[in-house]
Protein backbone atom coordinates (compact mmCIF):
# COMPACT_ATOMS: atom_id res chain seq x y z
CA UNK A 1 0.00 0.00 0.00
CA UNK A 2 1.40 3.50 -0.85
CA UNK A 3 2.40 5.25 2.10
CA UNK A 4 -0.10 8.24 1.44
CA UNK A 5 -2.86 5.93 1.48
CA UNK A 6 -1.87 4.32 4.75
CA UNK A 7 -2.05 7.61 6.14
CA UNK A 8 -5.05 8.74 4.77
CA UNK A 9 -6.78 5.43 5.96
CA UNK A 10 -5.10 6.11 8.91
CA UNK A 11 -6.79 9.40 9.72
CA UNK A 12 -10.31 7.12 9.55
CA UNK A 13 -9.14 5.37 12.82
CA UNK A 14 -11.40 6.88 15.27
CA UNK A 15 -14.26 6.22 13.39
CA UNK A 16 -13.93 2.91 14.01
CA UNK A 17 -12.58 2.08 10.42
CA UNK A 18 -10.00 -0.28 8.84
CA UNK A 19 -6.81 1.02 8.63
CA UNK A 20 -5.94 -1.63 5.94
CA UNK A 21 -7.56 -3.90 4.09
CA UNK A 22 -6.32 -7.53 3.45
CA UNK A 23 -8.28 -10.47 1.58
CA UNK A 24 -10.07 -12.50 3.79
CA UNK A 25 -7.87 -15.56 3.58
CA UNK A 26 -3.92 -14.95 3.44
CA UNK A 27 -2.35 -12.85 5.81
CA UNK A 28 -6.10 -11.73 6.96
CA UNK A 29 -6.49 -16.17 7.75
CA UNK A 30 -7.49 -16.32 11.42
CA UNK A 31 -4.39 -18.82 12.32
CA UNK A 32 -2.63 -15.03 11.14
CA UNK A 33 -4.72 -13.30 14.13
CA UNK A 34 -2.53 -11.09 16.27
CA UNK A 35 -4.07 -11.36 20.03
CA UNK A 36 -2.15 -8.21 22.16
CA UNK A 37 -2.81 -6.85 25.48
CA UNK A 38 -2.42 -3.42 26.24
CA UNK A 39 -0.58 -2.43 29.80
CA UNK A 40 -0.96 1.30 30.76
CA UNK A 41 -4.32 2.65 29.09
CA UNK A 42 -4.88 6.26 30.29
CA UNK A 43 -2.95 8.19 28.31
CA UNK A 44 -0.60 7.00 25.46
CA UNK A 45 -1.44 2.89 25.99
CA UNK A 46 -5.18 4.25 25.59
CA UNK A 47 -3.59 5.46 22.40
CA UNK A 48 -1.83 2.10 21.53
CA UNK A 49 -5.00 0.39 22.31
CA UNK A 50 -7.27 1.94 19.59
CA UNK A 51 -4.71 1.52 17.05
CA UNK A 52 -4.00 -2.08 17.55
CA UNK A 53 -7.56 -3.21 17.43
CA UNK A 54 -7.74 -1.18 14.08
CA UNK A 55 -5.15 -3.05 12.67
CA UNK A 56 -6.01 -5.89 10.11
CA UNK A 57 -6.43 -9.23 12.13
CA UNK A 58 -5.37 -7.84 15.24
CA UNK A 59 -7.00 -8.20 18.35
CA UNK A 60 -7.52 -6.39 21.69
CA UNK A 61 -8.14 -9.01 24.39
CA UNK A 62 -6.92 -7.64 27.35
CA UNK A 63 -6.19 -4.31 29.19
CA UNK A 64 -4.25 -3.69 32.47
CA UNK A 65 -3.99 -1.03 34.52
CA UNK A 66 -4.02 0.02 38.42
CA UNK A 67 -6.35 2.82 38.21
CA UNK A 68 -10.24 2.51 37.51
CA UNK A 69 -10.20 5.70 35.95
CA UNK A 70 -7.65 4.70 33.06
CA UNK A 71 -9.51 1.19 33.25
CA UNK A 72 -12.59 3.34 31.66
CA UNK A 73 -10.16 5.22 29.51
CA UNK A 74 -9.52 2.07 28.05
CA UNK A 75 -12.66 0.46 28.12
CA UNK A 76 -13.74 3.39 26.17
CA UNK A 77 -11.18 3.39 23.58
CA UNK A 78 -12.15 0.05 22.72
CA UNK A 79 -16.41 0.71 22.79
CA UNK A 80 -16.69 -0.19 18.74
CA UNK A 81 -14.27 -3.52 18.65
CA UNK A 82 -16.26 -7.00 18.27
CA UNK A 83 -14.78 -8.29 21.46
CA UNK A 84 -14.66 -6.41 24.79
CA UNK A 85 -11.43 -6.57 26.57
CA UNK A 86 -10.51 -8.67 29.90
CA UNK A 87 -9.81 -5.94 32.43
CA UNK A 88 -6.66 -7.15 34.72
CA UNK A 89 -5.10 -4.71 37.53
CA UNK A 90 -2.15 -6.90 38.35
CA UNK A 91 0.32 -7.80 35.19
CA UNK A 92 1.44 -10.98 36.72
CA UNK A 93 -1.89 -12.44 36.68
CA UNK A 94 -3.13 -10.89 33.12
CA UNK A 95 0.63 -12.29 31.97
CA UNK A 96 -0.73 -16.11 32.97
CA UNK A 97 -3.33 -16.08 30.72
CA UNK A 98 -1.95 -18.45 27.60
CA UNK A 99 -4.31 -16.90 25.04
CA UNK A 100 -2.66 -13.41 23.73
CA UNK A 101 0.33 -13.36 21.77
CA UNK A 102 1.81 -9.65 22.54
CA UNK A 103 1.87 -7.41 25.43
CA UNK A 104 1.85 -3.43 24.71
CA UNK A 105 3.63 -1.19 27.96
CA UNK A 106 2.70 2.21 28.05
CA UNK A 107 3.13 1.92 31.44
CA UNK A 108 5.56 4.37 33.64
CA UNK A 109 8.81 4.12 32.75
CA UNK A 110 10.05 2.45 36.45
CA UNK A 111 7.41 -0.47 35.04
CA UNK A 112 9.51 -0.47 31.53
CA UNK A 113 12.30 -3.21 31.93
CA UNK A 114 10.27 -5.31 34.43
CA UNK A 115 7.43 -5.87 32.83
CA UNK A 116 8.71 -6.38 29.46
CA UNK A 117 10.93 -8.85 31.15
CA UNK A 118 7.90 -10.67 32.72
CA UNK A 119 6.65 -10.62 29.15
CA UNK A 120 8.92 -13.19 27.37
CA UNK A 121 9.54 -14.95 30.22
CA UNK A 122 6.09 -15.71 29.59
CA UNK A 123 6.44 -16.42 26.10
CA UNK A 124 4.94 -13.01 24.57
CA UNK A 125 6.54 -10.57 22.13
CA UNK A 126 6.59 -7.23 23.39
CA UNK A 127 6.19 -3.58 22.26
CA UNK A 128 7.81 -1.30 25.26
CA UNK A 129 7.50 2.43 25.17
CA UNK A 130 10.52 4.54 25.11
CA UNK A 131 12.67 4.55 27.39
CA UNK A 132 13.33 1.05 27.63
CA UNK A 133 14.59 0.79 30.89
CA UNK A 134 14.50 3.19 33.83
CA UNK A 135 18.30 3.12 33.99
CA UNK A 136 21.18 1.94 31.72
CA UNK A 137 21.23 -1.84 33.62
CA UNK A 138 17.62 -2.47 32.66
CA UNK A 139 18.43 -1.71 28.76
CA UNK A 140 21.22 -4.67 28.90
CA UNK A 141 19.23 -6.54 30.57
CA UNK A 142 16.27 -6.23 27.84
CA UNK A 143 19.24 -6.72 25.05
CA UNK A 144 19.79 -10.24 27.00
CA UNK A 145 16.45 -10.98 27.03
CA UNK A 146 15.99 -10.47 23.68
CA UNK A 147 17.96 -12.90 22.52
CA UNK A 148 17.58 -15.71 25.76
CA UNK A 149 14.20 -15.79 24.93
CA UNK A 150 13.84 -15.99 21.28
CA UNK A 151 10.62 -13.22 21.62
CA UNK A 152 10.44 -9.92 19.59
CA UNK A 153 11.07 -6.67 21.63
CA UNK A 154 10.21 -3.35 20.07
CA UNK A 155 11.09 0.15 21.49
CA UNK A 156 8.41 2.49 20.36
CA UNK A 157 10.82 4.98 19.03
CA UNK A 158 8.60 5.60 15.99
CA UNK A 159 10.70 7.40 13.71
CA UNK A 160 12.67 4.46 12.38
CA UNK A 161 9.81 2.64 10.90
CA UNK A 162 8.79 6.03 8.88
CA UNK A 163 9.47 5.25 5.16
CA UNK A 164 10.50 9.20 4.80
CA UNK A 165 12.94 8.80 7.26
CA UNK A 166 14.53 5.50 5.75
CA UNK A 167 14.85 7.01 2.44
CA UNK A 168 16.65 9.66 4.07
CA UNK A 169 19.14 7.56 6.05
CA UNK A 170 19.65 5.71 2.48
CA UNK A 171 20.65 9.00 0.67
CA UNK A 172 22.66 10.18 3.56
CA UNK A 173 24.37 6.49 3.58
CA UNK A 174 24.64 7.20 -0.28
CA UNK A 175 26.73 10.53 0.24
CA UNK A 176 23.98 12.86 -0.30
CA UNK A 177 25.64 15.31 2.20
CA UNK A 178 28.97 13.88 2.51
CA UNK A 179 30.22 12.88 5.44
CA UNK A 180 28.14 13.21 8.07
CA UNK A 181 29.66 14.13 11.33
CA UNK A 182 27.47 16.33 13.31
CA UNK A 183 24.04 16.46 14.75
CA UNK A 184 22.09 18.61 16.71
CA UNK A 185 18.65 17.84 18.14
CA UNK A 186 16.46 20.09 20.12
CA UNK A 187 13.13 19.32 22.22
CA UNK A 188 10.94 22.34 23.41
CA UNK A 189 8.05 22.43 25.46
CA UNK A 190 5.71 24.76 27.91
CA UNK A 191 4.88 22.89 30.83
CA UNK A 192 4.33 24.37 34.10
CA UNK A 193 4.98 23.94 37.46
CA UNK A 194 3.73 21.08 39.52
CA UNK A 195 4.08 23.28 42.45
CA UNK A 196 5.07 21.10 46.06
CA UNK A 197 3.21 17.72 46.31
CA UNK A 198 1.08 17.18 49.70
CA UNK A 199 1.28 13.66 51.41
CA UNK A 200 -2.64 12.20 51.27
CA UNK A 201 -4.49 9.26 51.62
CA UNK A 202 -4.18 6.98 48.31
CA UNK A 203 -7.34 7.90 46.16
CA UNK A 204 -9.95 4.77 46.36
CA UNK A 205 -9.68 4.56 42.63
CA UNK A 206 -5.54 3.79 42.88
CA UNK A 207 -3.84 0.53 43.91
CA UNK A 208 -0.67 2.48 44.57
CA UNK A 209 1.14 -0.47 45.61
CA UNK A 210 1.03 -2.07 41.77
CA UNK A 211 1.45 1.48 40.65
CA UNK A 212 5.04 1.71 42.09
CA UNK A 213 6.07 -2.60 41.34
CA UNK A 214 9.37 -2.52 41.20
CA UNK A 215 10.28 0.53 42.86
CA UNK A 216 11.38 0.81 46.33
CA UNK A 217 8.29 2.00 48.22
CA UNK A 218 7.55 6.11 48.77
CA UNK A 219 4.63 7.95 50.56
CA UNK A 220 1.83 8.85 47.89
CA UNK A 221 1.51 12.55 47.26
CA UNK A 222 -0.80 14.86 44.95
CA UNK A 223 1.13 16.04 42.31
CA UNK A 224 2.63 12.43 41.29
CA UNK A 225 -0.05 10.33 39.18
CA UNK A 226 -0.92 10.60 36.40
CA UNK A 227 2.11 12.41 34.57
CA UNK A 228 4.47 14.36 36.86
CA UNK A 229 6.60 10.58 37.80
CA UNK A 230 8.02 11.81 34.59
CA UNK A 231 10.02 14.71 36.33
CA UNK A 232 10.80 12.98 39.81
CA UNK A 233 14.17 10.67 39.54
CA UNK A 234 12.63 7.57 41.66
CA UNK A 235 10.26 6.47 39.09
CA UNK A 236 11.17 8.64 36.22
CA UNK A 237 13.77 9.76 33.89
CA UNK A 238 13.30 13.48 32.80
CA UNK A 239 13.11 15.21 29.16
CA UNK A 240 15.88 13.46 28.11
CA UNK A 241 14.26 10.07 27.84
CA UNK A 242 10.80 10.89 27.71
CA UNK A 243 11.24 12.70 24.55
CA UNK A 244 14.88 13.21 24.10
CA UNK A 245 15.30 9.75 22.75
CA UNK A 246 13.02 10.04 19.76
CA UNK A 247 15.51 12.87 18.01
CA UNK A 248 19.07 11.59 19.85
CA UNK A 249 17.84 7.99 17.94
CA UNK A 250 17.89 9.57 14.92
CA UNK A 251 20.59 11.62 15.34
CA UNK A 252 22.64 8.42 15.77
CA UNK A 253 21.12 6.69 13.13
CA UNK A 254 22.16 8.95 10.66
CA UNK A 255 25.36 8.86 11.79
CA UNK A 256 26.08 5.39 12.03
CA UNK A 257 27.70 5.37 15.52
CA UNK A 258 26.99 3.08 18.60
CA UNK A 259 28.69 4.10 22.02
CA UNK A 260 29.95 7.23 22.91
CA UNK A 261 33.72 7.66 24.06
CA UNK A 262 32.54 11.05 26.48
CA UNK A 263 29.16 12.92 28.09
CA UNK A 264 28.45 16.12 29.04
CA UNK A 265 25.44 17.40 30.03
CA UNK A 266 24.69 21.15 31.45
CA UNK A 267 21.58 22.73 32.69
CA UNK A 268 18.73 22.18 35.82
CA UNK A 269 15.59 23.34 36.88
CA UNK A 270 15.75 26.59 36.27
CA UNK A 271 11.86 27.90 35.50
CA UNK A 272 9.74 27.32 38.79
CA UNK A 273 10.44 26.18 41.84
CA UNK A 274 8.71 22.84 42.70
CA UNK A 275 8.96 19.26 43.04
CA UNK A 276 10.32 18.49 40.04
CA UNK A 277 13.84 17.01 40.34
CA UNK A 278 14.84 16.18 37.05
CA UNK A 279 16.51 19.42 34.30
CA UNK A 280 14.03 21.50 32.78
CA UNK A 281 17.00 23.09 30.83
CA UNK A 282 19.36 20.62 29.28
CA UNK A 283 22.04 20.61 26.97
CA UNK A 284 24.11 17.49 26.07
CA UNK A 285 27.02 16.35 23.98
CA UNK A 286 28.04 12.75 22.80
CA UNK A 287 31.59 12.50 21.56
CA UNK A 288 31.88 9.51 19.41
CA UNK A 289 35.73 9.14 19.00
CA UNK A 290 36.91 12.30 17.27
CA UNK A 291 35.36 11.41 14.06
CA UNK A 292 31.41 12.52 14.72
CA UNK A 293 29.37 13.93 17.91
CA UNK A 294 25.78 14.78 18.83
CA UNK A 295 24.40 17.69 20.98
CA UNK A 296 20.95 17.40 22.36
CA UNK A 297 19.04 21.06 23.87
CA UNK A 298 15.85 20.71 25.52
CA UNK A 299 13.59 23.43 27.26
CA UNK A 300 10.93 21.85 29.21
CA UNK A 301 9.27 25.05 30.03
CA UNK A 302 9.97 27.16 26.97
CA UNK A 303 8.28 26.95 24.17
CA UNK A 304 10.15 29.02 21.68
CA UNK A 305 11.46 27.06 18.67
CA UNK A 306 14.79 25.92 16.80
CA UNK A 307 14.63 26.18 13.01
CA UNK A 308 10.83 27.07 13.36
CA UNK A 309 9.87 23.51 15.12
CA UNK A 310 9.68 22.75 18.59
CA UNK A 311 11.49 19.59 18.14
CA UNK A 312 14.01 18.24 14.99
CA UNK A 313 17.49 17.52 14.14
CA UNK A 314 19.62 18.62 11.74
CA UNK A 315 22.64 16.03 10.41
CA UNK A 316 25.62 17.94 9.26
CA UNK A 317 27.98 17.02 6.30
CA UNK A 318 31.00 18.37 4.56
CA UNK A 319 29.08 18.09 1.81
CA UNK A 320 25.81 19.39 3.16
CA UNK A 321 22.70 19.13 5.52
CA UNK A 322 19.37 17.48 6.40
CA UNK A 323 16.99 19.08 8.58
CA UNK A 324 14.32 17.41 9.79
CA UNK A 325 11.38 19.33 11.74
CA UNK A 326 10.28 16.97 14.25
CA UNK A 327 7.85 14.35 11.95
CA UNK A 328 8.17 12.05 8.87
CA UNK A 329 9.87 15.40 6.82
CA UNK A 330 12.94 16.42 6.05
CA UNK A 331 15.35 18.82 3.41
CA UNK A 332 18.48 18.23 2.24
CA UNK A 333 20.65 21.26 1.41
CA UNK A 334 24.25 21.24 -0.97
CA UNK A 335 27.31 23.15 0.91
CA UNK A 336 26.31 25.99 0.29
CA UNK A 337 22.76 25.96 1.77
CA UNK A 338 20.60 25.72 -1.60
CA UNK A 339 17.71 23.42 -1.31
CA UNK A 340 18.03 20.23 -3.17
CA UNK A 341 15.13 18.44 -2.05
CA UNK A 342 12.33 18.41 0.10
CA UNK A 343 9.85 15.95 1.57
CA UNK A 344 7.10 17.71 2.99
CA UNK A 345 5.41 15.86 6.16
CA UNK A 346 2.39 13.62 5.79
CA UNK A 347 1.09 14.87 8.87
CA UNK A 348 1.51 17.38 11.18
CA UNK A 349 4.74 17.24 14.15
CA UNK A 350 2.84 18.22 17.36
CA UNK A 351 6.02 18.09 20.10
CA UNK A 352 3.38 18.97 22.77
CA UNK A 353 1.10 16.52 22.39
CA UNK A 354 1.62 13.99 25.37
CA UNK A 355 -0.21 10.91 23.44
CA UNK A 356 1.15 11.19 19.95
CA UNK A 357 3.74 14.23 18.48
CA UNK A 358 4.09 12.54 15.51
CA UNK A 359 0.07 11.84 14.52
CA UNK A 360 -0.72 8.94 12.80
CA UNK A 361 2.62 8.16 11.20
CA UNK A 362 3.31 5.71 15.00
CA UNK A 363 1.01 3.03 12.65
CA UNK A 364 4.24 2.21 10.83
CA UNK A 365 5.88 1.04 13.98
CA UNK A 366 2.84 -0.31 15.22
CA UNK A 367 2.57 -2.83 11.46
CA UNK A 368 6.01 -3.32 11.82
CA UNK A 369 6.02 -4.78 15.24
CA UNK A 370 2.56 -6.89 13.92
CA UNK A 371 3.86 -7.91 10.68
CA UNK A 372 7.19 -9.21 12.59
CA UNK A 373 5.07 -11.13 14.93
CA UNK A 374 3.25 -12.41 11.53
CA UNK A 375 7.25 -13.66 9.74
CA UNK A 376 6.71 -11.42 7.18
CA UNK A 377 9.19 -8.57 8.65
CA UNK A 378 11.88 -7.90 10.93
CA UNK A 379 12.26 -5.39 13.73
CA UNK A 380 12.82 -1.79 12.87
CA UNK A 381 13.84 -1.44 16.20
CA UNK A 382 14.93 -4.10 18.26
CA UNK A 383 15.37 -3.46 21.72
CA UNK A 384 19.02 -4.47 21.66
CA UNK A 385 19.66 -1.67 19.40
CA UNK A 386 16.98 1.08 20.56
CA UNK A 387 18.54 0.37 23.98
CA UNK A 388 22.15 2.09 22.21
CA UNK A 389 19.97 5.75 22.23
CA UNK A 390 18.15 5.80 25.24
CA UNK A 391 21.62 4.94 27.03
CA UNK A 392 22.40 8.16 25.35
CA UNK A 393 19.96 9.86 27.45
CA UNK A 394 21.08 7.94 30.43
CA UNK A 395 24.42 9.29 30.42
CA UNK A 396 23.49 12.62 30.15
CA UNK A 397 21.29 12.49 32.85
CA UNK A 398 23.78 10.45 34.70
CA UNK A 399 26.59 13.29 34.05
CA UNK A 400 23.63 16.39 35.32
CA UNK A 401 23.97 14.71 38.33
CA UNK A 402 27.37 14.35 39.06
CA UNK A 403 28.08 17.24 37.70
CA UNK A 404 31.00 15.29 35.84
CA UNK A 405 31.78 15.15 32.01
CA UNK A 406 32.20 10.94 31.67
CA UNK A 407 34.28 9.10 29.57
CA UNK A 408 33.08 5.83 28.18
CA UNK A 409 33.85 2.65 27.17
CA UNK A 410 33.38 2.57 23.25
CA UNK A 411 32.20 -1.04 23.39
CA UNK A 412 29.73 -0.53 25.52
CA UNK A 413 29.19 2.49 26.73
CA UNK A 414 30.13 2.34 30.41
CA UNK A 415 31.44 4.38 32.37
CA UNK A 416 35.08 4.73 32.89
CA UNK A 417 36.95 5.16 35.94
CA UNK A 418 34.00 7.08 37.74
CA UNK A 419 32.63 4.82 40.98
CA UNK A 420 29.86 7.15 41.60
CA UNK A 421 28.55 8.04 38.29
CA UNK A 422 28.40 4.25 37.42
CA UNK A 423 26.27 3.93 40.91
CA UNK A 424 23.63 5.45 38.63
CA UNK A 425 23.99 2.72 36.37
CA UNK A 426 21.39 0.99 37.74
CA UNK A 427 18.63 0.99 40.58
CA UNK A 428 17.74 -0.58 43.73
CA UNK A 429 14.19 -2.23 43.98
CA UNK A 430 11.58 -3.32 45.87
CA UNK A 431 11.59 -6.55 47.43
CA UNK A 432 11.10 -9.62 45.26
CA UNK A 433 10.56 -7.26 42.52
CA UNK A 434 13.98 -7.30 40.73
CA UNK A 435 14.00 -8.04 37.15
CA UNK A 436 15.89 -11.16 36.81
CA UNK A 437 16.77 -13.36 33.76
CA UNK A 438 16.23 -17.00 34.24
């Protein structure tokens, strides 16, 4: 199907239509049936949920989530599908059911590694929200597991499964710009404060203690659930990962590197005072040898944009440049900045949009990750590899806290004679609830 089309048919999702249309025997045979369930359904898993069940021979059987109000988020979502969805709270118990082939995490990103873990230990392929793990040790570990357990693990870092975007990685491959050895991404925002939390009573409609899983147990307070976990560095892993990782990914991509050789990372929370730990200012380097480097800039709380966009990257050649404006487009200019090509975006970039920023161009991943399942694909973004860019973010967060540029193994990315930066590498957890690889 032309891409154009998919989109358009795309755009028909919420009224409850098709997205594409297979004969009724062949790939749309019911032995081909793709049975997922969704963990995480308020916000962005609601998302995931409505898209899946509008994919050809895919089904919705089951939703999990801890908090009845998300459990009708979901419920809704789903209102026009043939088959109404088993509702599970706990994600052990939905994970012993034998009859789904896929589990979907939107979940918070503390719930990331552990669950998808769970997942293929119970023999289900997984689709895991970016980041993939709440700290650098969970991404290895989801690497291992991707290969221990013979199951396929997607990172939902969308771009790489746009067909604009892999025609441009083939031209830059093909010397469209030269060499490329530089790339700058950006990220901006206008969120507010979430002023100082107050220590209450868990609502009625919250099971707090599935909420926090594997993380060691804290007091509930107001300004934590639904979306502010993001900004606090128990349970979440600031700008950088939350939407850092979508441009940094493609930043590296382009480039063809792996591990960085040296991290810096400047900034903090410099708009309100609050609660929120993590940088809303951020500006990051990645040295990759001294042949190429990235630099990342995000501004949580202002909203003013880089090249007109509020989010993009921009790979730079000694023959040229490709700027891409935070969706499915991008230009390429000649050295000396004439325009010698441009593909214009299918669909609007929205970088504040909490559920999709990218519209209706995610159902690439999504058919990717299906039609994998199916054998008639591979991976656009295995886990072992989308773990490479949200280590990335890792060590930059990792060097805003120390307060220390770090220098890093190039085979792997560790950290190099730095005890307590690499005590960041990974995380302590709750008892009995530490992800483990049989």
């Amino acid at each position: 199907m032309k891409r154009r089309n998919f989109i358009k048919n795309a755009s028909l999702a919420s009224a409850g239509l098709t997205i594409i249309n297979f004969p009724l025997f062949g790939k749309n045979a019911p032995s081909n049936k793709v049975i997922v369930a969704v963990m995480g359904v308020n916000s962005r898993g609601n998302y995931l949920a409505k898209c899946y069940s509008q994919l050809s021979n895919v089904e919705v059987a089951y939703i999990c989530d801890v908090e009845d109000k998300a459990i009708q988020n979901g419920l809704d979502a789903l209102k026009d599908v043939p088959r109404k969805p088993t509702v599970y709270k706990d994600i052990r118990k939905l994970l012993e059911q034998k009859d789904f082939d896929a589990l979907l995490i939107a979940a918070p990103d503390h719930w990331h590694a552990p669950a998808a873990i769970m997942g293929v230990q119970h023999n289900k392929h997984v689709y895991v929200e970016k980041p993939c793990g709440q700290n650098p040790h969970e991404g290895e570990l989801l690497a291992q597991a991707l290969h221990k357990y013979g199951k396929h693990i997607q990172m939902g870092n969308q771009r790489r499964s746009m067909p604009t975007l892999i025609e441009a990685v083939k031209q830059v491959r093909d010397g469209a710009i030269g060499n490329p050895y530089f790339a700058k991404a950006w990220y901006a925002n206008n969120r507010k404060s979430i002023g100082y939390g107050k220590k209450i009573a868990v609502p009625s409609t919250l099971d707090f203690e599935l909420w926090q899983g594997p993380a060691p147990r804290r007091d509930y307070q107001d300004n934590l659930v639904h979306y502010n976990w993001h900004w606090f560095w128990h349970w979440g892993t600031g700008e950088a990962c939350n939407n850092g990782t979508h441009e940094v990914d493609c930043c590296r991509w382009f480039l063809g590197v792996d591990y960085p050789t040296k991290v810096v990372s400047a900034g903090g929370r410099y708009a309100f005072k609050d609660d929120w730990q993590t940088p809303d200012t951020q500006v990051a380097s990645f040295e990759f040898g001294d042949a190429k480097s990235i630099s990342w800039e995000s501004r949580s709380c202002n909203i003013f944009p880089v090249e007109g966009a509020g989010r993009g990257f921009i790979i730079y050649g000694d023959k040229g440049s490709l700027v891409n404006l935070g969706g499915g487009d991008y230009k390429i200019y000649d050295e000396k900045n004439k325009l010698v090509k441009e593909v214009k975006p299918e669909t609007a970039a929205d970088p504040t949009n909490p559920i999709s920023a990218t519209g209706n161009l995610d159902l690439y991943h999504f058919e990717n990750f299906v039609k994998t399942i199916r054998g008639e694909a591979t991976l656009n973004s295995p886990v072992d590899e989308a773990q490479k860019s949200v280590l990335l973010c890792h060590l930059a967060n990792i060097s805003q806290r120390t307060g220390r540029a770090l220098h890093c193994d190039s085979s792997n990315g560790h950290i190099l004679n730095d005890d307590g930066a690499m005590k960041l590498w990974r995380r302590e957890y709750e008892n009995g609830w530490e992800p483990v690889l049989s």
